[in-house]
N, C-alpha and C. Protein backbone atom coordinates (compact mmCIF):
# COMPACT_ATOMS: atom_id res chain seq x y z
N UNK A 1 81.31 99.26 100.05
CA UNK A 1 81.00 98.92 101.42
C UNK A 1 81.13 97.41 101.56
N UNK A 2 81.47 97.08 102.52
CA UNK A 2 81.66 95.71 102.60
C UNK A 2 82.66 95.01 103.84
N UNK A 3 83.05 93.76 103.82
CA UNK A 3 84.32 93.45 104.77
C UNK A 3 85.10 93.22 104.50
N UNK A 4 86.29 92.41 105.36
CA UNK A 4 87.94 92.63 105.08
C UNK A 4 88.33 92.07 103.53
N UNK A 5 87.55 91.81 102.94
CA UNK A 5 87.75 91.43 101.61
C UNK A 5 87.89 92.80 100.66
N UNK A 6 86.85 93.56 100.83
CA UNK A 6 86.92 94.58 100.63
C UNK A 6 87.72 95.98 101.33
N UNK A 7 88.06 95.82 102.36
CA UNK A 7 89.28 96.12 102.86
C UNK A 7 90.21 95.87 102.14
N UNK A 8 90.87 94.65 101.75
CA UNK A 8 91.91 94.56 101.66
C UNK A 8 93.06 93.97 102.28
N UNK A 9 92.33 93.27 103.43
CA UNK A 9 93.17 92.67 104.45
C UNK A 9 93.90 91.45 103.70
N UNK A 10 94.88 91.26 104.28
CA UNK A 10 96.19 89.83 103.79
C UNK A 10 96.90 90.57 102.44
N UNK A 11 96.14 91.99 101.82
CA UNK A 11 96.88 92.60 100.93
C UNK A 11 97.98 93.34 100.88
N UNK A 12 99.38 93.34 100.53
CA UNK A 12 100.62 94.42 101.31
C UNK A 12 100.44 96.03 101.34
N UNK A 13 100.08 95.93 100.17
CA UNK A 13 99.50 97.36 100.01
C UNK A 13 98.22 97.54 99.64
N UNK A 14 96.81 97.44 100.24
CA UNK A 14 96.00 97.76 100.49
C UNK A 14 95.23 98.66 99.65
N UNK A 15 96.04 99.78 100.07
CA UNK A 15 95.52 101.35 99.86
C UNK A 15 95.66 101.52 98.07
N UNK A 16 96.57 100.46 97.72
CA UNK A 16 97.02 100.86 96.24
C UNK A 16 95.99 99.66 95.46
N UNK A 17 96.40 98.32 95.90
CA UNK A 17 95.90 97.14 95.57
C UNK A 17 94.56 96.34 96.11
N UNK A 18 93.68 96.70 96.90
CA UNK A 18 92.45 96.21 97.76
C UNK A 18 91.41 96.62 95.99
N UNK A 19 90.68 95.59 96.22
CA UNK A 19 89.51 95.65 95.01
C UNK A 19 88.87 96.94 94.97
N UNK A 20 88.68 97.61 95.84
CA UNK A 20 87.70 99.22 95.62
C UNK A 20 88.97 100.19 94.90
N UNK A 21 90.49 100.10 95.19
CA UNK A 21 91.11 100.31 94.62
C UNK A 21 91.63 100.53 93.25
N UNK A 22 91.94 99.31 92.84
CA UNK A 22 92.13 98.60 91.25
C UNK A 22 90.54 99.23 91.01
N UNK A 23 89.78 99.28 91.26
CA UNK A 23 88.68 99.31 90.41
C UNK A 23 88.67 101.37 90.53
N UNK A 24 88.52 102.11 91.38
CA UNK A 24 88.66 103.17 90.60
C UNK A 24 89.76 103.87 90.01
N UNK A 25 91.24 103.22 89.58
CA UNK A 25 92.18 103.14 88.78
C UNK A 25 91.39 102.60 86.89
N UNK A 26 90.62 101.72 86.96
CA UNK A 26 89.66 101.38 85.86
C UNK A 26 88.79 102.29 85.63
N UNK A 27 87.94 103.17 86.88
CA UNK A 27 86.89 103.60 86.45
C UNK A 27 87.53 105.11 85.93
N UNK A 28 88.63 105.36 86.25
CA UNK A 28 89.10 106.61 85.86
C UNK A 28 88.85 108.20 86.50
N UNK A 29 89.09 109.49 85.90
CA UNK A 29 89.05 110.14 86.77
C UNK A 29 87.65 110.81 86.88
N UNK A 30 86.96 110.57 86.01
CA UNK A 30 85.46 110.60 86.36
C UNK A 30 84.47 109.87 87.83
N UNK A 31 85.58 109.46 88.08
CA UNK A 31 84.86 108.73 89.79
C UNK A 31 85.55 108.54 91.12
N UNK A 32 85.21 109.05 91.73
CA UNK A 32 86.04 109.05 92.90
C UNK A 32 85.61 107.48 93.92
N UNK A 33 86.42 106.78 94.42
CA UNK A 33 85.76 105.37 94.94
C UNK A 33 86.23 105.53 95.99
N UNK A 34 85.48 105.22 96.74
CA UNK A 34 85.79 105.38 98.31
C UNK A 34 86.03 103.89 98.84
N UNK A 35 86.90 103.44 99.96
CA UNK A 35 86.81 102.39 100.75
C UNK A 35 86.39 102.09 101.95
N UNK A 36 85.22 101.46 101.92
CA UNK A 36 84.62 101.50 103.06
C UNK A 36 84.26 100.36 103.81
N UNK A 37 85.29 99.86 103.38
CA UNK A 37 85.78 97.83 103.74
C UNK A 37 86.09 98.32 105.64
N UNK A 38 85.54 96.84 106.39
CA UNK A 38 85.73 96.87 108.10
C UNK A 38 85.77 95.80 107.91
N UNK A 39 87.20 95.26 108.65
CA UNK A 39 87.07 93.93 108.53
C UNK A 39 86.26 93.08 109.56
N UNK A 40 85.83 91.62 109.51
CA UNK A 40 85.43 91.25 110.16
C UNK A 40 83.89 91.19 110.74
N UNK A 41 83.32 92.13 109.80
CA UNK A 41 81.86 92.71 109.65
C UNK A 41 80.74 91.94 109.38
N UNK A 42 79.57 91.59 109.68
CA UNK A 42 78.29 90.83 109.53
C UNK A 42 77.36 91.93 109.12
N UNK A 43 76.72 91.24 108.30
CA UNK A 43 75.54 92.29 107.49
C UNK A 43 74.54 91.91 108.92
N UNK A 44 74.12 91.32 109.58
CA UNK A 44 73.68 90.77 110.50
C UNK A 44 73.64 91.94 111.36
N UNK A 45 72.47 92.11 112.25
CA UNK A 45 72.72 93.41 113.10
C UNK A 45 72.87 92.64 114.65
N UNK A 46 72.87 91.14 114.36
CA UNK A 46 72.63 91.11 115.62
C UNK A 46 74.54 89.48 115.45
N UNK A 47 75.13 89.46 114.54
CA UNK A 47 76.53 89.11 114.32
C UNK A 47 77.01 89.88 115.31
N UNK A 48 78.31 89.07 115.26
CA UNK A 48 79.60 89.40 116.39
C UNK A 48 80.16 90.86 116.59
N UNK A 49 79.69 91.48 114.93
CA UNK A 49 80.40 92.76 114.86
C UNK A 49 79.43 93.21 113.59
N UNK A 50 78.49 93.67 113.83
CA UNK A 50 77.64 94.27 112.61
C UNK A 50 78.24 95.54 111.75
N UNK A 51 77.88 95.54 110.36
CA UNK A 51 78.71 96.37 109.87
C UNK A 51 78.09 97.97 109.74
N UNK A 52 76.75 97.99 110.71
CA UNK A 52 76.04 98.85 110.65
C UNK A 52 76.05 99.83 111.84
N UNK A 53 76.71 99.23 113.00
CA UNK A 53 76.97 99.77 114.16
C UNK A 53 78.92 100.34 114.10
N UNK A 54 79.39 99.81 112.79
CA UNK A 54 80.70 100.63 112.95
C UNK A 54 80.81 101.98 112.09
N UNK A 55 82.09 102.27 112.46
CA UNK A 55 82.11 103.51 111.99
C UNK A 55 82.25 103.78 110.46
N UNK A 56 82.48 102.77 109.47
CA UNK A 56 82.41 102.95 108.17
C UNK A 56 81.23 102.78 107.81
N UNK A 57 80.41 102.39 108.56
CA UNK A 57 79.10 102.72 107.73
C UNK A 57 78.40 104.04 108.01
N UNK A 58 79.09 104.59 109.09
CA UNK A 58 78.28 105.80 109.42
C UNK A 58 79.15 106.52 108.55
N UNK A 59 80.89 106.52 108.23
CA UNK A 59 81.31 107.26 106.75
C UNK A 59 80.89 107.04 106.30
N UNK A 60 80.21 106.01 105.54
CA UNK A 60 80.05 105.56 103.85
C UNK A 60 78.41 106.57 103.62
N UNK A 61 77.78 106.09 104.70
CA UNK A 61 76.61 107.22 104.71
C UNK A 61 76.71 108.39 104.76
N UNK A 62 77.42 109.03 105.86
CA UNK A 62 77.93 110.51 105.24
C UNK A 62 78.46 111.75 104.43
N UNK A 63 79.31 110.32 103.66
CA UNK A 63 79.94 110.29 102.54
C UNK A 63 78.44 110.73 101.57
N UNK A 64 77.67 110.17 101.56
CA UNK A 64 76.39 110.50 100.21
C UNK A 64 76.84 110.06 98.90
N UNK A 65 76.97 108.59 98.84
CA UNK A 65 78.18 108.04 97.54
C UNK A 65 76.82 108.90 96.30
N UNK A 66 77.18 108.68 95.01
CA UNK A 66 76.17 108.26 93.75
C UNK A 66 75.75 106.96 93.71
N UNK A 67 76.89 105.84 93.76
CA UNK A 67 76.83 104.58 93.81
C UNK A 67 77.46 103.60 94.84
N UNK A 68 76.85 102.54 95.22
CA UNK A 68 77.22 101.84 96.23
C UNK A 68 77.49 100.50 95.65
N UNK A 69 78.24 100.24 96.05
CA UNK A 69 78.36 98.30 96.08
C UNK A 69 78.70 97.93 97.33
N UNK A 70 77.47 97.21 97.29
CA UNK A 70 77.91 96.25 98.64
C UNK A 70 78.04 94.81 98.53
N UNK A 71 78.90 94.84 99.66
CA UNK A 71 79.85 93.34 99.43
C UNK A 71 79.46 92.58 100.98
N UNK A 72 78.49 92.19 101.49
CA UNK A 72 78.58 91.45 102.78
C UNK A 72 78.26 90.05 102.71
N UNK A 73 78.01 89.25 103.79
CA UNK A 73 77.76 88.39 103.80
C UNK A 73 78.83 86.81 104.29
N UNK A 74 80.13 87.70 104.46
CA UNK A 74 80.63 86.12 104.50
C UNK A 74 80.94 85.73 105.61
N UNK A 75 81.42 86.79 106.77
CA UNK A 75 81.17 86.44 107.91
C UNK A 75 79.95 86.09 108.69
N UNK A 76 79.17 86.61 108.07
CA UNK A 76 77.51 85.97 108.57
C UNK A 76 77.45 84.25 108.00
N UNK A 77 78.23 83.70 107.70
CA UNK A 77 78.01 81.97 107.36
C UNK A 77 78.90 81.45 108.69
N UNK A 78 79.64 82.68 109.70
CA UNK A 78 80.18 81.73 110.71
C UNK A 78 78.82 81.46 111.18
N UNK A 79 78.69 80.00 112.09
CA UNK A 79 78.00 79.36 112.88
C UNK A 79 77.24 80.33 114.29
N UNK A 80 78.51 80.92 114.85
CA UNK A 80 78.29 81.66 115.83
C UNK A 80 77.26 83.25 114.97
N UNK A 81 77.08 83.55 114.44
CA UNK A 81 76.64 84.19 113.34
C UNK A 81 75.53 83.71 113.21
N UNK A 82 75.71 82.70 111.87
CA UNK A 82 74.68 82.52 111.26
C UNK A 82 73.41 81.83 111.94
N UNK A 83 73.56 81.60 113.38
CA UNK A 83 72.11 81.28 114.40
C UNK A 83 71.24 82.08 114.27
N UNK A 84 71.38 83.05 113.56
CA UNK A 84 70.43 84.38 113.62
C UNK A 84 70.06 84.68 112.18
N UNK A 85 70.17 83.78 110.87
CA UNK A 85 69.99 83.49 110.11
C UNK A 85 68.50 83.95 109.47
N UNK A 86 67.56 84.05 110.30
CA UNK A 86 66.18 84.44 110.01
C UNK A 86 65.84 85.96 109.75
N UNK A 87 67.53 87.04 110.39
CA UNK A 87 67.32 88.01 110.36
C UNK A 87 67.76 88.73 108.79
N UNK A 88 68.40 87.61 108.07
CA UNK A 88 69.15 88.60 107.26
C UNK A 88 68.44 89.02 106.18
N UNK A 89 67.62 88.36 105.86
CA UNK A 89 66.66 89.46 104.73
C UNK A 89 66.19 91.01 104.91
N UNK A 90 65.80 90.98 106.46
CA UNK A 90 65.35 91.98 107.07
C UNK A 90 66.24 93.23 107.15
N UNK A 91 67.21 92.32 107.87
CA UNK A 91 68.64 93.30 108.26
C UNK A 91 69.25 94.00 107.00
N UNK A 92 69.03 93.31 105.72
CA UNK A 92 69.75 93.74 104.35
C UNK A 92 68.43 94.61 103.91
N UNK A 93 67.35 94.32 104.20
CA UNK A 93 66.05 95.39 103.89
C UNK A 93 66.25 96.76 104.38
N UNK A 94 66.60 96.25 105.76
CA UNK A 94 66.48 97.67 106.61
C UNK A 94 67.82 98.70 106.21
N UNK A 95 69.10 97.84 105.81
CA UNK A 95 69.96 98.42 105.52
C UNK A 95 69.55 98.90 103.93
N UNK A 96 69.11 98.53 102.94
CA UNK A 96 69.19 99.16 101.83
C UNK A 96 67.99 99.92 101.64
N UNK A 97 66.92 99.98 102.56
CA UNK A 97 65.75 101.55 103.18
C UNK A 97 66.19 102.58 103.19
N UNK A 98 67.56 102.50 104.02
CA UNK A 98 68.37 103.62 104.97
C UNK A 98 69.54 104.13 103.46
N UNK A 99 69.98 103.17 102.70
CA UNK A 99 71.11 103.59 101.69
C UNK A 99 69.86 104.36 100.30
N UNK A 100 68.70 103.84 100.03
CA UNK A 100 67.85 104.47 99.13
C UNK A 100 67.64 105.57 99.63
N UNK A 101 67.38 105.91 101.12
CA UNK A 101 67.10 106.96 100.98
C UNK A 101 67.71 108.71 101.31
N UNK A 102 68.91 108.28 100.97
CA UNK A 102 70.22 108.91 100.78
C UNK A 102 69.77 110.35 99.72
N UNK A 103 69.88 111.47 100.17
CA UNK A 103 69.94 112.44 99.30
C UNK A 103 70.34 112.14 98.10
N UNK A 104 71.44 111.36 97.47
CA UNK A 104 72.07 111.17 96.40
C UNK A 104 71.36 110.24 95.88
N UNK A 105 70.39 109.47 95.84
CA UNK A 105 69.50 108.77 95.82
C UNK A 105 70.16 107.73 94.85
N UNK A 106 71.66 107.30 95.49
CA UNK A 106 72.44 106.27 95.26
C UNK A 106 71.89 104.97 94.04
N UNK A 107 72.65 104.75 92.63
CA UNK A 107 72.60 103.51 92.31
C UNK A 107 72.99 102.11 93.39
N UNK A 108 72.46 101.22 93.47
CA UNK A 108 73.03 100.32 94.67
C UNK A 108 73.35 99.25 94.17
N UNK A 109 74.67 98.48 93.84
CA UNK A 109 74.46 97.14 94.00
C UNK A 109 75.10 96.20 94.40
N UNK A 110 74.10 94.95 94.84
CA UNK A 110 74.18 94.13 95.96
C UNK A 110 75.21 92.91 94.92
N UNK A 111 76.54 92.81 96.03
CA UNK A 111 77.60 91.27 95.99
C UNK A 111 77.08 90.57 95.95
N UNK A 112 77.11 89.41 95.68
CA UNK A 112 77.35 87.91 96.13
C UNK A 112 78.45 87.69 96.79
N UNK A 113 78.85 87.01 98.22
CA UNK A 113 80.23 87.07 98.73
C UNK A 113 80.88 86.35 97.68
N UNK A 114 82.35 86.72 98.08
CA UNK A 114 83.16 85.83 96.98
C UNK A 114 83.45 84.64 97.66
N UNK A 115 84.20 83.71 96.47
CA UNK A 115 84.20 82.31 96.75
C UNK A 115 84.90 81.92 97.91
N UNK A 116 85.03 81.02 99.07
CA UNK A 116 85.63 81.14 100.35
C UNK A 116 85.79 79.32 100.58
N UNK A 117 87.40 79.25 100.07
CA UNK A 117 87.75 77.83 100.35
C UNK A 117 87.51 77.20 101.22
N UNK A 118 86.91 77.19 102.43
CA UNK A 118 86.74 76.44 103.58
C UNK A 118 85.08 76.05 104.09
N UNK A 119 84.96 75.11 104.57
CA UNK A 119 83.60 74.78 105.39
C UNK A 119 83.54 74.81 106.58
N UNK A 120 82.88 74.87 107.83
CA UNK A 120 83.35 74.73 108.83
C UNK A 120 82.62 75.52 109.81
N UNK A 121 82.41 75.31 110.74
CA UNK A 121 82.13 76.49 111.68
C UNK A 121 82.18 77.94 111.76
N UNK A 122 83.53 78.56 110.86
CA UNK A 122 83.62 79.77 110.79
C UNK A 122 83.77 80.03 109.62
N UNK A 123 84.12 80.59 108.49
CA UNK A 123 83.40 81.46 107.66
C UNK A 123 83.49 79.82 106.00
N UNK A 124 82.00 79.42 105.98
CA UNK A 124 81.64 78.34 105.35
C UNK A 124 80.83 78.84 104.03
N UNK A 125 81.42 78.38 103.06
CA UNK A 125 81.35 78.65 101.73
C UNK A 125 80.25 77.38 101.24
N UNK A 126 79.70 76.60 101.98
CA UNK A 126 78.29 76.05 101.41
C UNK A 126 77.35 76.92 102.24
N UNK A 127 76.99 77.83 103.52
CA UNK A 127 76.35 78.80 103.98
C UNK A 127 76.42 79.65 102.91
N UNK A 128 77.31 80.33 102.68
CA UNK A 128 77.87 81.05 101.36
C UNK A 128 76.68 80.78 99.81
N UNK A 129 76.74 80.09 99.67
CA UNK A 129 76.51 79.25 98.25
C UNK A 129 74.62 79.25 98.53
N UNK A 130 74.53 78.30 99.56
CA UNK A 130 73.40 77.35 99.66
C UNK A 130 72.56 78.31 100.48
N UNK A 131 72.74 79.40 100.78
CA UNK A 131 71.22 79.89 102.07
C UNK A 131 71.80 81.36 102.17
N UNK A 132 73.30 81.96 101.58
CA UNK A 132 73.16 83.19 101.90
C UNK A 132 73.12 83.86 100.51
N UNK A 133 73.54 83.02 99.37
CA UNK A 133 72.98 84.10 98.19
C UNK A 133 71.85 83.89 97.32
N UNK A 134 71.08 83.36 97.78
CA UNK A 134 69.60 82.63 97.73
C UNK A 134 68.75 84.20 98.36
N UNK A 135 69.30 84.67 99.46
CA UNK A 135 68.40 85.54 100.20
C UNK A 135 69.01 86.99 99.76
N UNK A 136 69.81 87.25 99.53
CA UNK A 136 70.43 88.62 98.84
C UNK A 136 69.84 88.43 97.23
N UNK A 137 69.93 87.05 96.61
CA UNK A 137 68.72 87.08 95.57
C UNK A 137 67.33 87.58 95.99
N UNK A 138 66.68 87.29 96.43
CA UNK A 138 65.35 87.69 96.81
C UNK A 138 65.44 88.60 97.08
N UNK A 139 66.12 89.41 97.85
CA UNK A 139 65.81 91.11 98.20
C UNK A 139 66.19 91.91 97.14
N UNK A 140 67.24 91.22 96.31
CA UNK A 140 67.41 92.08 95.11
C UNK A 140 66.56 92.48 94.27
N UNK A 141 66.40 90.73 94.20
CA UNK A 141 65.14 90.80 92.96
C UNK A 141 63.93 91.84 93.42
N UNK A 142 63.63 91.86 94.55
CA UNK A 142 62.46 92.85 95.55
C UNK A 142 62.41 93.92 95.42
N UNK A 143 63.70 94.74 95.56
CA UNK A 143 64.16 95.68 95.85
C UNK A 143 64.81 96.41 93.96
N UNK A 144 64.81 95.47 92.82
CA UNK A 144 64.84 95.58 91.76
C UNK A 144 66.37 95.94 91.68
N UNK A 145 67.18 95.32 92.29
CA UNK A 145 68.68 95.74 92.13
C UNK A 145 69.57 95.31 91.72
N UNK A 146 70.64 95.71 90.70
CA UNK A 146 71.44 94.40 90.09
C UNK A 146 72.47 93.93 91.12
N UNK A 147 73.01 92.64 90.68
CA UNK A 147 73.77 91.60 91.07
C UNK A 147 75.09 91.59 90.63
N UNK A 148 75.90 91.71 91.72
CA UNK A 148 77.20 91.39 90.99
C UNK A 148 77.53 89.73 91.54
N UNK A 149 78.07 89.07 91.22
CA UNK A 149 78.36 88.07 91.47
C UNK A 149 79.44 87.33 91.66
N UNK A 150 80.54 87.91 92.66
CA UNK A 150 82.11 87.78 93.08
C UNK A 150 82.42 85.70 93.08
N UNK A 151 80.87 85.60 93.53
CA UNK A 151 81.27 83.81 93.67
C UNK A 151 81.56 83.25 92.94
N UNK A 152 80.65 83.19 91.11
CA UNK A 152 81.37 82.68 90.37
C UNK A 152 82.58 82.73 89.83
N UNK A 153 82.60 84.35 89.87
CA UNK A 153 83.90 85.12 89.25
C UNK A 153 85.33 84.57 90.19
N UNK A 154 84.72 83.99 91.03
CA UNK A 154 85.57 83.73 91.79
C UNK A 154 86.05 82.12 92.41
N UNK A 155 84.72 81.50 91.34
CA UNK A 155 84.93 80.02 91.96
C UNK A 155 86.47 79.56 91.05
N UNK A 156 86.81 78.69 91.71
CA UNK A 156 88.00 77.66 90.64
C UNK A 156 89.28 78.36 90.59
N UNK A 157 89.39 79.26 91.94
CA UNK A 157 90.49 80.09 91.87
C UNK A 157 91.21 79.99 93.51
N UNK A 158 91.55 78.60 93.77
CA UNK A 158 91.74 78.70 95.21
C UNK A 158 93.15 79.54 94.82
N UNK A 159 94.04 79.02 94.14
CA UNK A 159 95.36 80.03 93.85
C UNK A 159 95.40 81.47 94.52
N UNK A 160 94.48 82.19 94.28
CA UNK A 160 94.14 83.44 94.54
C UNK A 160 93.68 83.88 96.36
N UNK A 161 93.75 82.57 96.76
CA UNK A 161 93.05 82.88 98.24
C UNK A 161 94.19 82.21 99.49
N UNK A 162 95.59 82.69 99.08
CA UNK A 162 96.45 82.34 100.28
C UNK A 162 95.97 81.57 101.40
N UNK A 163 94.94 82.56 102.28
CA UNK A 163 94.29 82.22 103.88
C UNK A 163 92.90 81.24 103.61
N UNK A 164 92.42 81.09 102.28
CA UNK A 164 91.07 80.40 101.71
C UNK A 164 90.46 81.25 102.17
N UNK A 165 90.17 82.14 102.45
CA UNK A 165 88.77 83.59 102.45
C UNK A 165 89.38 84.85 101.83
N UNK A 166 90.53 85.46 101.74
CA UNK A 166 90.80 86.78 101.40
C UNK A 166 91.76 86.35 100.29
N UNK A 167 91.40 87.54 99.28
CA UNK A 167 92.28 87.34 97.71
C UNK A 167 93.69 87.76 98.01
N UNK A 168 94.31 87.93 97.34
CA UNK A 168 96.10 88.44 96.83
C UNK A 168 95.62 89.32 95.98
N UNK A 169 96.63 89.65 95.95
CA UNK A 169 96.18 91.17 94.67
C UNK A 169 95.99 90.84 93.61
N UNK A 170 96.59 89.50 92.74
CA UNK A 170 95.83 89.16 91.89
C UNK A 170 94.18 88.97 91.84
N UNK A 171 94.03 88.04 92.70
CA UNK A 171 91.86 88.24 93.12
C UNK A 171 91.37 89.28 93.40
N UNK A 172 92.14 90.29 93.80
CA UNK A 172 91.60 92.05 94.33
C UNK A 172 91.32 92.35 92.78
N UNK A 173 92.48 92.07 91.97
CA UNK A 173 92.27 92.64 90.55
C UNK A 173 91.30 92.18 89.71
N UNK A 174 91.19 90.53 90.02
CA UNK A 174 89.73 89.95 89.29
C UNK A 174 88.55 90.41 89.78
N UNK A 175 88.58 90.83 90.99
CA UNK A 175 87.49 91.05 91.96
C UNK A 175 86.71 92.63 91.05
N UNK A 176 88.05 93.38 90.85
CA UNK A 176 88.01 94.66 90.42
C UNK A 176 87.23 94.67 89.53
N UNK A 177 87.68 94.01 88.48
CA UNK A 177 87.12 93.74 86.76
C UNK A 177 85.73 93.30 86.36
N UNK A 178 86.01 92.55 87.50
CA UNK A 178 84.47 91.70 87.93
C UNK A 178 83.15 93.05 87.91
N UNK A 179 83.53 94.31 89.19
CA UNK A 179 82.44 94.77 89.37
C UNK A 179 82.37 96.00 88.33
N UNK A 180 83.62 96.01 87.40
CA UNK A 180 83.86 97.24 86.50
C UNK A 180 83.12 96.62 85.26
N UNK A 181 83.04 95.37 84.90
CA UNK A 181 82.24 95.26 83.95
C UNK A 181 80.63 95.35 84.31
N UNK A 182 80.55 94.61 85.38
CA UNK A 182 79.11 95.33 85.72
C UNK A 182 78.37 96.71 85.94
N UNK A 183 79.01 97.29 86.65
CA UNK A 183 78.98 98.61 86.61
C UNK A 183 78.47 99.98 85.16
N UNK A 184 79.76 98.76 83.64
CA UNK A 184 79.35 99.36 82.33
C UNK A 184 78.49 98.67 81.79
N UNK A 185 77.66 97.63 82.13
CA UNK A 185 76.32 96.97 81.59
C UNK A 185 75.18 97.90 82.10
N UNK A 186 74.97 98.46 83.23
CA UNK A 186 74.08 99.36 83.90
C UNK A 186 74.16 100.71 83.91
């Protein structure tokens, strides 16, 4: 679950190459991985385009995964966004209430956005860094959930970020590896 990163967007082929992709090609045929990337999405319920009022989250919930990874957060560092900044602990509370209490009584775990070359008004990678994975720390830690951590895995790699926010299929593939080794630690 997640946004156009997890989508796959700026990727040619997507469907083959997008990180939820490459990664259940790794996890093999013991797992079926679903994509449930919207681009453009705010964990934010009250963002430009919340990712809770579209329709992949009402799949991804219907769906009844075993396991979830979620990936939000980076469009919530736009400005126009992030004014509402006070909500997102809540908003990521209320959203991972609603994913625990899933018949499948889902493993869950919470991204760090990945690394995002730009500062600025719209999607700002010291928001990113400095105040939005500070607070997905705390609910984790709260909520007792592991961490994947796309930022580091992802710092020192502008190469990989054509547009400076979305990977190439090379970063889809680090991105991949990234949450496949976590995944076999837990």
């Amino acid at each position: 679950m997640g946004n156009s990163i997890t989508y796959g967007s700026q990727i040619k082929d997507r469907v083959h190459d997008s990180y939820p992709a490459v990664l259940g090609r790794m996890l093999g045929n013991g797992y079926q991985v679903k994509n449930f990337g919207m681009s453009s999405c705010t964990l934010l319920s009250k963002g430009d385009r919340p990712y809770r009022k579209g329709r992949m989250w009402a799949e991804a919930v219907a769906y009844n995964p075993d396991i979830i990874i979620l990936k939000l957060g980076t469009n919530d560092s736009k400005s126009f966004n992030w004014k509402h900044k006070k909500d997102f602990k809540k908003d990521l509370q209320d959203m991972l209430d609603t994913l625990k209490s899933l018949p499948s009584h889902p493993d869950i775990y919470l991204c760090y956005p990945s690394k995002a070359y730009q500062v600025g008004s719209h999607i700002n990678d010291s928001i990113i860094a400095g105040e939005i994975i500070p607070m997905i720390r705390q609910v984790a830690k709260k909520n007792k959930l592991p961490v994947i951590d796309l930022h580091s895995a992802m710092d020192g790699k502008p190469q990989l970020f054509p547009d400076n926010v979305h990977p190439n299929e090379e970063g889809a593939r680090l991105m991949a590896k990234t949450v496949y080794e976590s995944l076999q630690k837990h």
